[in-house]
C-alpha atoms as a PDB file:
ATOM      1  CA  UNK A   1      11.927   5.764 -13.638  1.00  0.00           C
ATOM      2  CA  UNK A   2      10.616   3.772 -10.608  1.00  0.00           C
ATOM      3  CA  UNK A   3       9.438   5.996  -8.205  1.00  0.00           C
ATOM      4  CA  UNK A   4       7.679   5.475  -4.709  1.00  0.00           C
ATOM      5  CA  UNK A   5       6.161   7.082  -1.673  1.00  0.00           C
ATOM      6  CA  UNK A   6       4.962   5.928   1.889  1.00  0.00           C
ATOM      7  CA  UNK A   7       1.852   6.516   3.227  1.00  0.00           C
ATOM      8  CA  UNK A   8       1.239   6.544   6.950  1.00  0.00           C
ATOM      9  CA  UNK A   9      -2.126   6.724   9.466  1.00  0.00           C
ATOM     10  CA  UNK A  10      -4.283   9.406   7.952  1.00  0.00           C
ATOM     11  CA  UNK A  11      -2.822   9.878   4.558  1.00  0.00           C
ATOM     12  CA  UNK A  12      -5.264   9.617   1.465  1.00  0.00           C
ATOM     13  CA  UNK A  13      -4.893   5.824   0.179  1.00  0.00           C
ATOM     14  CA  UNK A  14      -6.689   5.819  -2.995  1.00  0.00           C
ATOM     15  CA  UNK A  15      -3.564   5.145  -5.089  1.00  0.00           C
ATOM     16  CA  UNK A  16      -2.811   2.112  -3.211  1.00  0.00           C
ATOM     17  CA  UNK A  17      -6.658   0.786  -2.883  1.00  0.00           C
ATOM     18  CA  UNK A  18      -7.034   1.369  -6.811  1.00  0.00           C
ATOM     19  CA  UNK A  19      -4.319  -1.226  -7.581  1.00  0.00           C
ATOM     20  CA  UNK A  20      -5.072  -3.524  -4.642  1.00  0.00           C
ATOM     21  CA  UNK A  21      -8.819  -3.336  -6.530  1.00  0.00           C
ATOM     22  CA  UNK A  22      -7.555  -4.038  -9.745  1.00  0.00           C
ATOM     23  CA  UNK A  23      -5.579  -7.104  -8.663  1.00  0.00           C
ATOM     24  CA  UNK A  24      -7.012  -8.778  -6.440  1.00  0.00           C
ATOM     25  CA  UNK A  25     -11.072  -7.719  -6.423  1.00  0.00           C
ATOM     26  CA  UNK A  26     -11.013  -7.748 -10.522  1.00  0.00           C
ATOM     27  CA  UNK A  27      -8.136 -10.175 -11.326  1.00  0.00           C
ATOM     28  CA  UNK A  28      -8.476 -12.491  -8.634  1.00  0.00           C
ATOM     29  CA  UNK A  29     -11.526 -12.567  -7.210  1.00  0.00           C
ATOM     30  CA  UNK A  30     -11.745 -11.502  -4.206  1.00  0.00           C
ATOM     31  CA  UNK A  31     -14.830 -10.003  -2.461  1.00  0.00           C
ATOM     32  CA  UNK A  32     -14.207  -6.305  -1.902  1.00  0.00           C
ATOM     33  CA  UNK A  33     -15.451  -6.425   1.574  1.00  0.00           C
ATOM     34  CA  UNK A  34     -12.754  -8.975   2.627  1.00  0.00           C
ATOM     35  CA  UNK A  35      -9.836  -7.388   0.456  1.00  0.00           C
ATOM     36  CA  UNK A  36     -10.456  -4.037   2.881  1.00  0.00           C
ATOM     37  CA  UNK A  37     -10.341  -4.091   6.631  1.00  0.00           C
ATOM     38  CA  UNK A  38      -9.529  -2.051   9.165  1.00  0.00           C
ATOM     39  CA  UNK A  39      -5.885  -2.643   9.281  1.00  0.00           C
ATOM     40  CA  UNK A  40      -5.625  -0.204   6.484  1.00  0.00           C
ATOM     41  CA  UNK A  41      -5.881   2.636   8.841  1.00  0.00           C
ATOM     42  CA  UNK A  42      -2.798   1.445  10.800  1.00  0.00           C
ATOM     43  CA  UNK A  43      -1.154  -0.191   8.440  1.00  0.00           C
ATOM     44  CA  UNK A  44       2.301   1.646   6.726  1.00  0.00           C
ATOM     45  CA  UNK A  45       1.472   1.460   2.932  1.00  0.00           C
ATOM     46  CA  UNK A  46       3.745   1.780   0.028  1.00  0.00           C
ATOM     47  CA  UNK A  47       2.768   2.380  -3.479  1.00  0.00           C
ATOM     48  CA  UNK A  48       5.013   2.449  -6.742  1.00  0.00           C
ATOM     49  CA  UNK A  49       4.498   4.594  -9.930  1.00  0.00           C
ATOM     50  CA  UNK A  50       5.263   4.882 -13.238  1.00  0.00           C
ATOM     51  CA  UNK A  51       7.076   6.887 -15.476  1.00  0.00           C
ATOM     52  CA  UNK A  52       3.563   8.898 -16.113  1.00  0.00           C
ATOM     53  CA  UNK A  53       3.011   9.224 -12.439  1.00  0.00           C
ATOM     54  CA  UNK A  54       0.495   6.336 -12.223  1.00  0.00           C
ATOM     55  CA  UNK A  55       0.006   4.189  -9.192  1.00  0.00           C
ATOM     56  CA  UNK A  56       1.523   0.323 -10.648  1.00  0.00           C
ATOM     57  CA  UNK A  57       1.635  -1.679  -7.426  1.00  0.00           C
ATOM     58  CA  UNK A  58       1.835  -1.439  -3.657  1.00  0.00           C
ATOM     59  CA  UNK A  59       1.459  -3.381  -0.419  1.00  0.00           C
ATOM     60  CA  UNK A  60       1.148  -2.980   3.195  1.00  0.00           C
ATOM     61  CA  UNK A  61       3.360  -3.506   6.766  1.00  0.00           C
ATOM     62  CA  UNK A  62       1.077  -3.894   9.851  1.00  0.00           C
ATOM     63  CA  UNK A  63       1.993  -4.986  13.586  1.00  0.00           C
ATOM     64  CA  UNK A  64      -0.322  -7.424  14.231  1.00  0.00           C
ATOM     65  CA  UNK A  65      -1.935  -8.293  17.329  1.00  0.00           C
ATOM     66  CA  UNK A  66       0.714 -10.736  18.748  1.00  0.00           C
ATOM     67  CA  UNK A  67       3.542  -7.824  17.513  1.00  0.00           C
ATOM     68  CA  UNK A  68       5.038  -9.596  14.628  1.00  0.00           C
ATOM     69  CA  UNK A  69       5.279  -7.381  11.231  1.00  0.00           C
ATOM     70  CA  UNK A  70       3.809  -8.458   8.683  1.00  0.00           C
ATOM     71  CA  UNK A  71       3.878  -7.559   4.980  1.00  0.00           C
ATOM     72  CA  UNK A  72       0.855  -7.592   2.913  1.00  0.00           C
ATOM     73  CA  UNK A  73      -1.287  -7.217  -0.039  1.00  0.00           C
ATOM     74  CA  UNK A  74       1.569  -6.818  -1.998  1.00  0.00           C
ATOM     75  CA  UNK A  75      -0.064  -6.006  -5.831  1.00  0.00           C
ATOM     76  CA  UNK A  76       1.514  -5.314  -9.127  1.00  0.00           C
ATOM     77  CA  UNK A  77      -0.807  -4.264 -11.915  1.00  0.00           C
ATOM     78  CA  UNK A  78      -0.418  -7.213 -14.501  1.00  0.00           C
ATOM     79  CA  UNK A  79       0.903  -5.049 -17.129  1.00  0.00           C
ATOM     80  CA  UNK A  80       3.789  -4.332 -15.033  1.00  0.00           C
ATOM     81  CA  UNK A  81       4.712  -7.449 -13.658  1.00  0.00           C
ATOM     82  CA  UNK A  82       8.295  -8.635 -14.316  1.00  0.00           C
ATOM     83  CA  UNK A  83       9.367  -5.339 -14.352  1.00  0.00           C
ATOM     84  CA  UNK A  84      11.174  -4.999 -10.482  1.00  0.00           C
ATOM     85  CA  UNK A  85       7.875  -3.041  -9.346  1.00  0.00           C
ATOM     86  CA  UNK A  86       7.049  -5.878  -6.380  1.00  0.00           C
ATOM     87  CA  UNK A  87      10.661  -5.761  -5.448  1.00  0.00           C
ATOM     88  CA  UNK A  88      10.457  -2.397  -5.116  1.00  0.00           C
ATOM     89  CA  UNK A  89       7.450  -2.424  -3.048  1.00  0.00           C
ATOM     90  CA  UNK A  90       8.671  -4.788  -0.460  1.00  0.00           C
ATOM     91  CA  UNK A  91      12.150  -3.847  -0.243  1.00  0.00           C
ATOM     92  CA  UNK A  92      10.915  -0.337   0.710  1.00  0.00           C
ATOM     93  CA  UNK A  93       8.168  -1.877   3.249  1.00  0.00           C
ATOM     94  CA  UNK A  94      11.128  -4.339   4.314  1.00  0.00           C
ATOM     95  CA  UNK A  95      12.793  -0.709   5.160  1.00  0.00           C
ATOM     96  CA  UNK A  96       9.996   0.488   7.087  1.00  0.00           C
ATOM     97  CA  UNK A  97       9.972  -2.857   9.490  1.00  0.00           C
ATOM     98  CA  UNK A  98      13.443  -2.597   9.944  1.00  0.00           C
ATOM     99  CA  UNK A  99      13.665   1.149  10.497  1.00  0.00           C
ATOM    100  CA  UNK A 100      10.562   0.379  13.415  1.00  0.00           C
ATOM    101  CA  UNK A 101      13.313  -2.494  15.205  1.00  0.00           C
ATOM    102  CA  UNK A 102      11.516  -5.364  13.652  1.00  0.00           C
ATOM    103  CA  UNK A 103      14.498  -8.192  14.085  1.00  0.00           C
ATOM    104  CA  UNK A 104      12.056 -10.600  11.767  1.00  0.00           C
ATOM    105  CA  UNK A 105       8.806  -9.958   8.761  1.00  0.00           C
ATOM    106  CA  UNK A 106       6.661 -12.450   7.884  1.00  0.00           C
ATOM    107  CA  UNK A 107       3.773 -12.811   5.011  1.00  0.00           C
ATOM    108  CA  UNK A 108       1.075 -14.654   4.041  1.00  0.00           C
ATOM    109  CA  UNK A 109       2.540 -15.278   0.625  1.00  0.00           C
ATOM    110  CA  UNK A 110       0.448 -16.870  -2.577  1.00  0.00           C
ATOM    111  CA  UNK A 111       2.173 -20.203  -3.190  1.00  0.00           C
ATOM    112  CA  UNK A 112       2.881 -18.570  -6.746  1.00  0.00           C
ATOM    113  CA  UNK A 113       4.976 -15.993  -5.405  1.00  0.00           C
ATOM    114  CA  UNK A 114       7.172 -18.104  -3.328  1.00  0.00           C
ATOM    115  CA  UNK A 115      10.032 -18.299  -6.168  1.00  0.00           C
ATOM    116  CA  UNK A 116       9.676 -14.121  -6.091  1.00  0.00           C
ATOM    117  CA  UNK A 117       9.922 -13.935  -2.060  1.00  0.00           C
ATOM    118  CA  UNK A 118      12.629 -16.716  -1.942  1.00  0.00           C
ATOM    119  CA  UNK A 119      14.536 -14.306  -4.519  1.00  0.00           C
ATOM    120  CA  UNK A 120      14.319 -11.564  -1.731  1.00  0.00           C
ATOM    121  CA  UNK A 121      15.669 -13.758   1.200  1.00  0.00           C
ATOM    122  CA  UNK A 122      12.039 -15.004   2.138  1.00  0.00           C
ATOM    123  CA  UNK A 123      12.090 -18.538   3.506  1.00  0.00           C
ATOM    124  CA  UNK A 124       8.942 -20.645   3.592  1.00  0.00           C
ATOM    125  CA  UNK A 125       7.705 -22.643   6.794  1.00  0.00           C
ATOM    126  CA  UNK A 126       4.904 -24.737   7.874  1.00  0.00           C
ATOM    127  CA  UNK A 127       1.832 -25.526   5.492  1.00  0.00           C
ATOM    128  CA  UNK A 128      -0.075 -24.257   2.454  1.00  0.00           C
ATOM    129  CA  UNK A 129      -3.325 -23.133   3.443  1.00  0.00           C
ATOM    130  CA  UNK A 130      -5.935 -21.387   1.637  1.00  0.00           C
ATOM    131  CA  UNK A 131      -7.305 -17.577   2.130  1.00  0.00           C
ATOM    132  CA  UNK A 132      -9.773 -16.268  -0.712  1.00  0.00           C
ATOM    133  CA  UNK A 133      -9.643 -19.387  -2.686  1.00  0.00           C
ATOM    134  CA  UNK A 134      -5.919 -19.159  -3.358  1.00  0.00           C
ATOM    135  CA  UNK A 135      -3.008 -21.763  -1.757  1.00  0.00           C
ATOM    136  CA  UNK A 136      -0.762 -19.297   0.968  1.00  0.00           C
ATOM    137  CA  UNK A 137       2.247 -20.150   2.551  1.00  0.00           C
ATOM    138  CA  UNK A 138       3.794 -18.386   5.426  1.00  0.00           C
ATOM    139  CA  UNK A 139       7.146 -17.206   4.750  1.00  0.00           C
ATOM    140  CA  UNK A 140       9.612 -14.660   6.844  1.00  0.00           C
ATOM    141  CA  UNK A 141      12.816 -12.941   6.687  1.00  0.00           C
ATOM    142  CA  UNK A 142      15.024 -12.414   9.331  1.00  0.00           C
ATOM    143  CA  UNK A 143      16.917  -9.006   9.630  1.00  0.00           C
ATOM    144  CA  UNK A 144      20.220  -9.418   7.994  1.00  0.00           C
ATOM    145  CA  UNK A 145      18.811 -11.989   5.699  1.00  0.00           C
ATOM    146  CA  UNK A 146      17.684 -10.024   2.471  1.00  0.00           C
ATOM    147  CA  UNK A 147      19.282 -10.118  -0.475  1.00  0.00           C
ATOM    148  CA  UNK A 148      20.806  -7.619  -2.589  1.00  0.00           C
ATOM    149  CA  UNK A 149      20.018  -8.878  -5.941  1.00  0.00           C
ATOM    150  CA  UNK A 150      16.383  -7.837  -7.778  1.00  0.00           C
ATOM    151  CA  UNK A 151      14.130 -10.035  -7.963  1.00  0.00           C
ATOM    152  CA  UNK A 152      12.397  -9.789 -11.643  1.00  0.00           C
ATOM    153  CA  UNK A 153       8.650  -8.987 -10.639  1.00  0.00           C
END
């Protein structure tokens, strides 16, 4: 059974850094300096586990510095992908923005992953760009907007 827990300012993060390490320092690339920064420590983090307790994916919600929410790192291990784990993740961190008054979340998404946000009630806007080698698009979801069906990743 798909289980998760929030972790706030101060908890102990390790579950969430070993899959955000997995994915994107050893799948994808990414220097580990640049895949952790310091909004960790005020960031709202979710992680997901498995039916053996293990930590399977997670992501991040941080207030940025012009106050918009913003989802991120959002990481399923790959032998759990397609299984509802990144839904999970950020429809709980989708909970956390709107619990906090956001009236709008927005995320950096990998142009991969649009078909999997748009699923969720994400809508794209403006450009692809590239961060860490890999085409982005910004995408957001207004409250109200997110729908109720899973989407299969």
């Amino acid at each position: 059974m798909i289980h998760g827990k929030i972790f706030r300012q101060g908890d102990n993060l390790q579950d969430a850094f070993f899959v955000r390490e997995q994915v994107f320092v050893n799948e994808q690339k990414v220097p580990k300096d640049h895949e952790f920064d310091e909004w960790d420590e005020k960031a709202i983090h979710a992680v997901a586990y498995d039916e053996q307790d293990q930590p399977v994916a997670t992501g991040r919600l941080i207030l940025d510095d012009d106050f918009n929410f913003l989802l991120g790192r959002i990481a399923v291990l790959k032998t759990y992908r397609k299984q509802k784990y990144g839904d999970f993740i950020v429809r709980l961190l989708l909970d956390q923005a709107f619990q906090c008054a956001a009236s709008e979340v927005f995320i950096h998404a990998q142009v991969a992953a649009v078909p999997f946000y748009e699923t969720i009630g994400f809508h794209s806007f403006g450009e692809p760009y590239m961060e860490e080698n890999i085409a982005h698009i910004s995408m957001s979801l207004k409250r109200g907007e997110m729908k109720t069906e899973c989407a299969n990743k």
